[in-house]
Protein backbone atom coordinates (compact mmCIF):
# COMPACT_ATOMS: atom_id res chain seq x y z
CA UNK A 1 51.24 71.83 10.34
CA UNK A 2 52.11 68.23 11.33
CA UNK A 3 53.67 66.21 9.02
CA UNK A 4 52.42 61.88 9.06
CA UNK A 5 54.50 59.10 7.39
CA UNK A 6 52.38 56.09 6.51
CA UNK A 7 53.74 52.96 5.11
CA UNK A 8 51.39 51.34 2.93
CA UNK A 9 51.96 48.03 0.35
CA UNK A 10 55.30 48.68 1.92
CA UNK A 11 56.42 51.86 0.78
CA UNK A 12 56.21 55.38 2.54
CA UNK A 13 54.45 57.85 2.04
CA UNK A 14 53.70 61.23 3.68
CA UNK A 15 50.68 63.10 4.13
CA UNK A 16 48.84 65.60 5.57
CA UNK A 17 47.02 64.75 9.01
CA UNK A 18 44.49 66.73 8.64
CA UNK A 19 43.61 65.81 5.15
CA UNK A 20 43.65 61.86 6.45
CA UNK A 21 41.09 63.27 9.01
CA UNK A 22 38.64 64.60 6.52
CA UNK A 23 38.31 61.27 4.64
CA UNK A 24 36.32 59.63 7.27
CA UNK A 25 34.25 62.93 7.66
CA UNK A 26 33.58 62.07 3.90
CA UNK A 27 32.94 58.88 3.74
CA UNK A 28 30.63 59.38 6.18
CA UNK A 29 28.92 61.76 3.76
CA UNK A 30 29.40 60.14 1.16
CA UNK A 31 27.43 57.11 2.69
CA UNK A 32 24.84 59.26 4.30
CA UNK A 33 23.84 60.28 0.64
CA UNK A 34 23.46 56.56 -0.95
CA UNK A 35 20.96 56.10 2.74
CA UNK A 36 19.15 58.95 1.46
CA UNK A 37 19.10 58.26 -2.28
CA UNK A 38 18.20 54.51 -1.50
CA UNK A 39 15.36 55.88 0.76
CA UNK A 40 14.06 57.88 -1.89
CA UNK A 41 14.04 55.21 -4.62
CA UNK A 42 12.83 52.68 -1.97
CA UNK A 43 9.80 55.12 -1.49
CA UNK A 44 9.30 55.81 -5.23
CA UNK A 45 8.92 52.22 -5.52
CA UNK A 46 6.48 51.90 -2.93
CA UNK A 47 4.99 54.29 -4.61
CA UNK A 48 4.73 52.38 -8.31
CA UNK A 49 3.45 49.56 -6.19
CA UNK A 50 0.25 50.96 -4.36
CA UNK A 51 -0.89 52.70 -7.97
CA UNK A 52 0.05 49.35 -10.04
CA UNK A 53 -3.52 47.36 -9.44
CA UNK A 54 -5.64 50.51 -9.36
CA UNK A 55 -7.68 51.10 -12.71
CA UNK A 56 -9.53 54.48 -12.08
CA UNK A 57 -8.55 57.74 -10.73
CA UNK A 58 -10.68 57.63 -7.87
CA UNK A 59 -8.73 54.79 -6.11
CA UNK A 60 -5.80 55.68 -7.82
CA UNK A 61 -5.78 58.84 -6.02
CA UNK A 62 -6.64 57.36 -3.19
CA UNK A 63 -3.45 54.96 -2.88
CA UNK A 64 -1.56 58.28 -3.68
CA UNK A 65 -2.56 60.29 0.01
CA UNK A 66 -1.86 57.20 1.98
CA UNK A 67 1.59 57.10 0.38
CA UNK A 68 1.71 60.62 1.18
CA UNK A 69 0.49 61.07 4.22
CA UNK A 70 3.59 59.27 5.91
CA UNK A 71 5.87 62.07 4.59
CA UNK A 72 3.63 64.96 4.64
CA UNK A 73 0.13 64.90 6.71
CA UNK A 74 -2.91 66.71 4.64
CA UNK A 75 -6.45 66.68 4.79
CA UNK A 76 -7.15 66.87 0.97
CA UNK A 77 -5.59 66.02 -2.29
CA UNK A 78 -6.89 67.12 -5.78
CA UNK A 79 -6.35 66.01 -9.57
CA UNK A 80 -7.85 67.69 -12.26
CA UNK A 81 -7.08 67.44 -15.81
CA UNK A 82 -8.02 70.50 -17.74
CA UNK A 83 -7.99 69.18 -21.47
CA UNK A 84 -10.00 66.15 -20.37
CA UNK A 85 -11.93 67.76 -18.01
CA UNK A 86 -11.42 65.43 -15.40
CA UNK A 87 -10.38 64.89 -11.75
CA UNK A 88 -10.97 63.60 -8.41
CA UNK A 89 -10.67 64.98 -4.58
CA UNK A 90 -9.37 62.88 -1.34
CA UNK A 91 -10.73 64.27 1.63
CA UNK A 92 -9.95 62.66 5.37
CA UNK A 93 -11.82 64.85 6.95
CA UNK A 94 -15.85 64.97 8.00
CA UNK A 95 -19.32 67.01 8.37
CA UNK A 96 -18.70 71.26 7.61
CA UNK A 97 -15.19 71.24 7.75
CA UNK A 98 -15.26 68.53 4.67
CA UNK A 99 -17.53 70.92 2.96
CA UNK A 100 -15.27 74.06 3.57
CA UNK A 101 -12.34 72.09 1.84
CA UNK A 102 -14.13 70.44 -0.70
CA UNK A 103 -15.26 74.28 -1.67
CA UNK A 104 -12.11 75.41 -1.39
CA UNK A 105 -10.39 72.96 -3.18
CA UNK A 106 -13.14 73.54 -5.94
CA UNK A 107 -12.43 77.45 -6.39
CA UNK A 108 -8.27 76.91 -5.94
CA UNK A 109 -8.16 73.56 -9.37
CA UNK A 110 -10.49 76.29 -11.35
CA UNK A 111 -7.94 78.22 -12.71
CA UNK A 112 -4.94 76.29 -14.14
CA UNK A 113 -1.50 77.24 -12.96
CA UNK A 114 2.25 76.61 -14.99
CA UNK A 115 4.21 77.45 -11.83
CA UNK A 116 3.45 76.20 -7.94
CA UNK A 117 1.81 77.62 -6.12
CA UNK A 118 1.05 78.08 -1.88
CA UNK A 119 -1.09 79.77 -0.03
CA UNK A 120 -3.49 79.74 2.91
CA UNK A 121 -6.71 79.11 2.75
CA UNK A 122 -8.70 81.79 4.91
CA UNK A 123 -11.10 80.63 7.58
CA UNK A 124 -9.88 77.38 8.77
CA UNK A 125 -5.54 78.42 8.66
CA UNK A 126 -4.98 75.51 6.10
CA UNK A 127 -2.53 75.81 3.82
CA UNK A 128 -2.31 74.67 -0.03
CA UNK A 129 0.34 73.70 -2.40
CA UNK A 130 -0.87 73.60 -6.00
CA UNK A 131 1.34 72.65 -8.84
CA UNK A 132 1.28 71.55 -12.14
CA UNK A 133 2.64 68.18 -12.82
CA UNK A 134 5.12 69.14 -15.54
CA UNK A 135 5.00 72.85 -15.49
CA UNK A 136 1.72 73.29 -17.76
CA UNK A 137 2.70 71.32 -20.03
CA UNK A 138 0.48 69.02 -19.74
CA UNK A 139 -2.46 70.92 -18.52
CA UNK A 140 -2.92 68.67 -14.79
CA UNK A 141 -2.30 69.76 -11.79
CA UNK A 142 -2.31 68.71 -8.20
CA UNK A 143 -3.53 70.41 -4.99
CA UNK A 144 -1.83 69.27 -1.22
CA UNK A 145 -4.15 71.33 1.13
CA UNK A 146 -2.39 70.64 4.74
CA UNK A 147 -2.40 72.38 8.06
CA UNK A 148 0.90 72.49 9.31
CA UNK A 149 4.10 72.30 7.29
CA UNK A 150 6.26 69.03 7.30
CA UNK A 151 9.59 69.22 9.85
CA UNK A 152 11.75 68.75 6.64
CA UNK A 153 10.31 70.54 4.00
CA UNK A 154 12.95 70.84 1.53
CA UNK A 155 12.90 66.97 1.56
CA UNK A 156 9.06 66.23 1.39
CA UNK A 157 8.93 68.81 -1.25
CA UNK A 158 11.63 67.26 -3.07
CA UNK A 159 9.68 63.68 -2.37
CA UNK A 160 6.51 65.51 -3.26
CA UNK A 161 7.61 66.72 -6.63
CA UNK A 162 9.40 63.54 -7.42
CA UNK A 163 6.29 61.46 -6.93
CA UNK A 164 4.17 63.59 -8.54
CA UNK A 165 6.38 63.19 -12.07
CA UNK A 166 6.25 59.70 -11.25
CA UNK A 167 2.60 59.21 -11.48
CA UNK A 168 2.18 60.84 -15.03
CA UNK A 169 2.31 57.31 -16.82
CA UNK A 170 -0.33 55.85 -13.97
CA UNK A 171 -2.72 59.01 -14.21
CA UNK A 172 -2.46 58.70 -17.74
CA UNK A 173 -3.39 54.95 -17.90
CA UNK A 174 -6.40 55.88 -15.45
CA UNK A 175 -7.83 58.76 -17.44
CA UNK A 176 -7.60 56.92 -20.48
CA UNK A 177 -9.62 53.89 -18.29
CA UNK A 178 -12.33 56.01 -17.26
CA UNK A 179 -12.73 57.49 -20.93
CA UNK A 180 -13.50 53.81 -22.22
CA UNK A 181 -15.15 53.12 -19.32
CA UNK A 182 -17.68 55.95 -19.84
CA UNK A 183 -17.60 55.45 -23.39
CA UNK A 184 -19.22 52.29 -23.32
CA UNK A 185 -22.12 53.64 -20.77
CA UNK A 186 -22.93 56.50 -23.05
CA UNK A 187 -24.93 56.46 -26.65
CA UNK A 188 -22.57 56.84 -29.02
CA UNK A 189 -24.57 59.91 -30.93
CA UNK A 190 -26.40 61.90 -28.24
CA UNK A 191 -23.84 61.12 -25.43
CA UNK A 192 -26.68 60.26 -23.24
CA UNK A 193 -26.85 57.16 -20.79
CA UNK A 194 -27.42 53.73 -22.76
CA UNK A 195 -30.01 51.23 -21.70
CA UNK A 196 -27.11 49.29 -19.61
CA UNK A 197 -26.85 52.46 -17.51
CA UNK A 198 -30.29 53.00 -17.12
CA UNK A 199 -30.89 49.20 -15.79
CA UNK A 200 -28.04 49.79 -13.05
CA UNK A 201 -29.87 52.83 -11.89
CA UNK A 202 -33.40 51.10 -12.38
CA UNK A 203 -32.44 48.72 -10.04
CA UNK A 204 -30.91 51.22 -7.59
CA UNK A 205 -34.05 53.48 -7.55
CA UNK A 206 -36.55 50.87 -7.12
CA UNK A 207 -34.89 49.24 -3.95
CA UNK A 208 -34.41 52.97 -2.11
CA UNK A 209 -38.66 53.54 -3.01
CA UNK A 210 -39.13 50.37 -1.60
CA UNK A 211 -36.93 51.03 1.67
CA UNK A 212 -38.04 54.74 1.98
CA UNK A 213 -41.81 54.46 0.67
CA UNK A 214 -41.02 56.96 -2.20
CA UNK A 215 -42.13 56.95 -5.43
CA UNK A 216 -40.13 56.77 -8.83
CA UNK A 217 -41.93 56.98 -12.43
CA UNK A 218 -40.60 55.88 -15.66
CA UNK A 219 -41.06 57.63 -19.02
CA UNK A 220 -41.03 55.85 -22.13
CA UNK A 221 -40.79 58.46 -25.56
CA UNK A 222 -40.95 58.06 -28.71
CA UNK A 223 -40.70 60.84 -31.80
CA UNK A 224 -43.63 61.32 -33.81
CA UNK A 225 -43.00 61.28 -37.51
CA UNK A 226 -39.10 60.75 -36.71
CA UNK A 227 -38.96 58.18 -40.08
CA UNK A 228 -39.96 60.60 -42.57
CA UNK A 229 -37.09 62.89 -41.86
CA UNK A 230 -34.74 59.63 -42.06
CA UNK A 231 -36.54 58.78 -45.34
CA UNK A 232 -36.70 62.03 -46.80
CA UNK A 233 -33.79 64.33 -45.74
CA UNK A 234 -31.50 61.46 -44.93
CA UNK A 235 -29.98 59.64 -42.05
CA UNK A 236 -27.40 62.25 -41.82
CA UNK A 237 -29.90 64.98 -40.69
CA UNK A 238 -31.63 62.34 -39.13
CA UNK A 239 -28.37 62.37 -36.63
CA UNK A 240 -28.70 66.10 -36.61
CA UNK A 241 -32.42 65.97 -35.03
CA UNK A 242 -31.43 63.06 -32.59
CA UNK A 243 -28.67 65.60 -30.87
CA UNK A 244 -31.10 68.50 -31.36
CA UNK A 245 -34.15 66.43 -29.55
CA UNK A 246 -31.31 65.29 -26.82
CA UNK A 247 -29.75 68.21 -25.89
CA UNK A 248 -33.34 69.83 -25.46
CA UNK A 249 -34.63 67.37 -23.06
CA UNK A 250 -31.37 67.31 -21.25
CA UNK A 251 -31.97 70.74 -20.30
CA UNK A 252 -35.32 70.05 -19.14
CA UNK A 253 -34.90 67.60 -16.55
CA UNK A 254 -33.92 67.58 -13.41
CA UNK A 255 -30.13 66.95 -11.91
CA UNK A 256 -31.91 63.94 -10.23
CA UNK A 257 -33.64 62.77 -13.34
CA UNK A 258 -31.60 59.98 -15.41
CA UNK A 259 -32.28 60.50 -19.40
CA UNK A 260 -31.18 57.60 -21.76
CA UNK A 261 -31.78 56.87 -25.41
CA UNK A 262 -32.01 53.13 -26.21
CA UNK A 263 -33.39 52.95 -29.56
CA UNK A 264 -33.88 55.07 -32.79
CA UNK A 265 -36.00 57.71 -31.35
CA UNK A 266 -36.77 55.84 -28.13
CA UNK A 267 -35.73 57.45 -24.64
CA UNK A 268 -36.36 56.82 -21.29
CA UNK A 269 -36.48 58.92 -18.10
CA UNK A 270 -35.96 57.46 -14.46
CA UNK A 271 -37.55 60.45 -12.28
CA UNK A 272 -36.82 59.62 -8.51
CA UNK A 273 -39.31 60.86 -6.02
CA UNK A 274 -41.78 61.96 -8.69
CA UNK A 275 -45.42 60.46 -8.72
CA UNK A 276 -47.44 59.72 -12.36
CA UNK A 277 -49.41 62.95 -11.64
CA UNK A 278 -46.38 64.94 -10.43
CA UNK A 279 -44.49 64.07 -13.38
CA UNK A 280 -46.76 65.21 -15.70
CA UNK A 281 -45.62 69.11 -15.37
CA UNK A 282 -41.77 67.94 -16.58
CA UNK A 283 -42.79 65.45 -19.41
CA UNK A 284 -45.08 68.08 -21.02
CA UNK A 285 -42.00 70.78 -20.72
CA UNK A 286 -40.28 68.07 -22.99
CA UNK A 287 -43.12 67.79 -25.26
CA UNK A 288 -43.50 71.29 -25.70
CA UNK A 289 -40.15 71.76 -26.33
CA UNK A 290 -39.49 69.66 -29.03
CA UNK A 291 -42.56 71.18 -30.50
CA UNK A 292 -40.92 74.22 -30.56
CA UNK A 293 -37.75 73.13 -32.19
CA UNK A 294 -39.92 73.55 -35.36
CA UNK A 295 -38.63 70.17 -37.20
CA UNK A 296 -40.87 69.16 -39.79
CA UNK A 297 -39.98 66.97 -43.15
CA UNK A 298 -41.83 67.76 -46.47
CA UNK A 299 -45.25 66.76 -46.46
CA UNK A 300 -45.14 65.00 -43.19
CA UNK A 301 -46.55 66.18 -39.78
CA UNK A 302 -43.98 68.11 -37.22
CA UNK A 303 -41.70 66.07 -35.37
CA UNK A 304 -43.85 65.52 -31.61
CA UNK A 305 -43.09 63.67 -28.77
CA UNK A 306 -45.37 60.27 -27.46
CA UNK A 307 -44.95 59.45 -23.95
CA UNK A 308 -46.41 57.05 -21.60
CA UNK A 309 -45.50 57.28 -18.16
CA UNK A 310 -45.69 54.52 -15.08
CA UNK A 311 -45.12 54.78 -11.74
CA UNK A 312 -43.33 51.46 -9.70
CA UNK A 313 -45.35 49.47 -7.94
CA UNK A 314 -43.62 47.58 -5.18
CA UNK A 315 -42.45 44.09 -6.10
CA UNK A 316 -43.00 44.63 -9.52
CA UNK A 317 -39.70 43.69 -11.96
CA UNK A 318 -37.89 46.16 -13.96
CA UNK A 319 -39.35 44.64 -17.41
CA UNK A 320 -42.67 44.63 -15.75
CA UNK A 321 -42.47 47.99 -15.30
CA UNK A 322 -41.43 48.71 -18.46
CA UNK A 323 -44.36 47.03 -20.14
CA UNK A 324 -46.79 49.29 -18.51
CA UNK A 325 -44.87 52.49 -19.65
CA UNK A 326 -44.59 51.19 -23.16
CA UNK A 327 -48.50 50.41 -23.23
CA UNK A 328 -48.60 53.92 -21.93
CA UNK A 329 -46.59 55.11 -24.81
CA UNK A 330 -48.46 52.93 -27.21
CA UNK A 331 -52.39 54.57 -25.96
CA UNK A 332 -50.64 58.11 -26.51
CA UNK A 333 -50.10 57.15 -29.78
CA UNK A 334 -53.60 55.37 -30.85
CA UNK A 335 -54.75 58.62 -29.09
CA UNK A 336 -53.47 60.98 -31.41
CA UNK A 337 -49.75 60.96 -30.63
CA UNK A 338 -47.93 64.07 -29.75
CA UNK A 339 -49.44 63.64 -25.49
CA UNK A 340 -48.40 62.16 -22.34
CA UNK A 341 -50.51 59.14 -21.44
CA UNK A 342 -50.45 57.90 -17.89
């Protein structure tokens, strides 16, 4: 093996050639990892960035495909976190296809995983990568459903995963935004909608019945004999009646229906595409089912249910509108209570 003599600072020294002929091969490797370390970080940052000014998951998640999607192409990302029971799906796609994935994606966050997980998805050849964000610890997860797999995988996988830990502090900050958020559109004791939630979707139902000719009613209702329980068996179990009386007409409307309590015993109901006479058939399904919860304070009347229904009239305000289901309410009451008055 050939022996080199080198003078450096002006002494001599001898050395190997072909260990002098690695070191560029190593500083070339060397340098090659800082590019890639310094791409990585750059990208992380990039990441921090697009979720900084987004408040709820929605957008949030949102921010996080299109970061994404320049390192690994996909037609869906999911969220869900189990404790909270939350979570949120990005779909690029459109029309059937959407549907398919949105399905899919549905069935595959249902069951909570601690290791990742991949797999195809059968029908449409897509493939999914579901993981847990720090191993179950946590209880969230995140599905990646894609079609083809990225040209370096090792290294979008290794982005993938990186990002992902990266966004626990974000997610975090948007679940606990959307909990406050829907905390102060909810009743705090029945965890219905409040009034300011049922104005916002006034508004938005009377302006579709005005531009599709379709009719929406409004219920106003009001317990019967709902003070003597407060002033005989307490506020405590009056509470206890208020979340019994909720739940049961909760379960009696419709998924299109919008129930919200904003008084004592008061409650409204926004029923889209429903007529006065056509609602009659749900409110007295309410009626009769608070009947039957069987609540009755000593020596008062059983607990009953007044309700005076209205249906919009075009042009006519929201507070107009009110007023006529509230005189409703009020002849149901003068006329024996306990009835639906149209």
């Amino acid at each position: 093996m050939g022996v080199t003599i080198t003078v450096l600072d002006g002494r001599v020294h001898q050395g190997n050639l072909g260990s002098l002929a690695a070191q560029p091969t190593q500083l070339m490797a060397e340098l090659d990892r800082y590019r890639r370390k310094t791409e990585r970080l750059a990208r992380i940052y990039d990441l921090h960035h697009r979720v900084a000014e987004k408040l709820d998951l929605a957008a949030m998640l949102e921010a996080v495909s299109i970061w994404l999607s320049a390192q690994w192409p996909h037609e869906l990302l999911g969220y869900r976190h189990f404790p909270r029971q939350r979570g949120h799906l990005v779909c690029s796609t459109h029309g059937p296809r959407r549907q398919r994935l949105l399905n899919a994606a549905e069935e595959l966050m249902a069951v909570q995983v601690c290791e990742p997980v991949d797999g195809i998805i059968p029908g449409d050849g897509l493939q999914f990568h579901l993981c847990p964000l720090d191993r179950g610890a946590s209880g969230d997860q995140l599905l990646l459903i894609h079609q083809h797999p990225p040209l370096e995988m090792g290294t979008a996988c290794g982005l993938f995963a990186e990002g992902m830990i990266e966004l626990r502090g974000p997610l975090d900050r948007a679940l606990a935004y959307e909990e406050l958020y829907d905390q102060a559109r909810r009743d705090a004791l029945t965890g219905l909608a409040n009034r300011r939630v049922f104005q916002e979707q006034a508004a938005q139902e009377m302006a579709l019945a005005l531009r599709y000719s379709r009719p929406v009613s409004l219920a106003c209702m009001d317990l019967d004999y709902f003070k003597a329980i407060n002033d005989r068996l307490g506020h405590g179990e009056g509470d206890n009646v208020l979340n019994r009386v909720a739940r049961l007409m909760a379960s009696r409307v419709r998924e299109s229906d919008l129930l919200a309590r904003v008084g004592g015993d008061e409650f409204l109901l926004l029923m889209p595409n429903t007529g006065e006479s056509e609602s009659l058939i749900l409110l007295n399904r309410i009626r009769q089912g608070v009947n039957d919860l069987n609540i009755q304070a000593p020596g008062s009347p059983p607990l009953g249910t007044s309700v005076g229904v209205a249906a919009w009239r075009p042009g006519e305000a929201l507070v107009q509108w009110l007023e006529r289901a509230d005189a409703a309410l009020y002849r149901a009451k003068a006329a024996g209570r306990n009835q639906v008055s149209l």
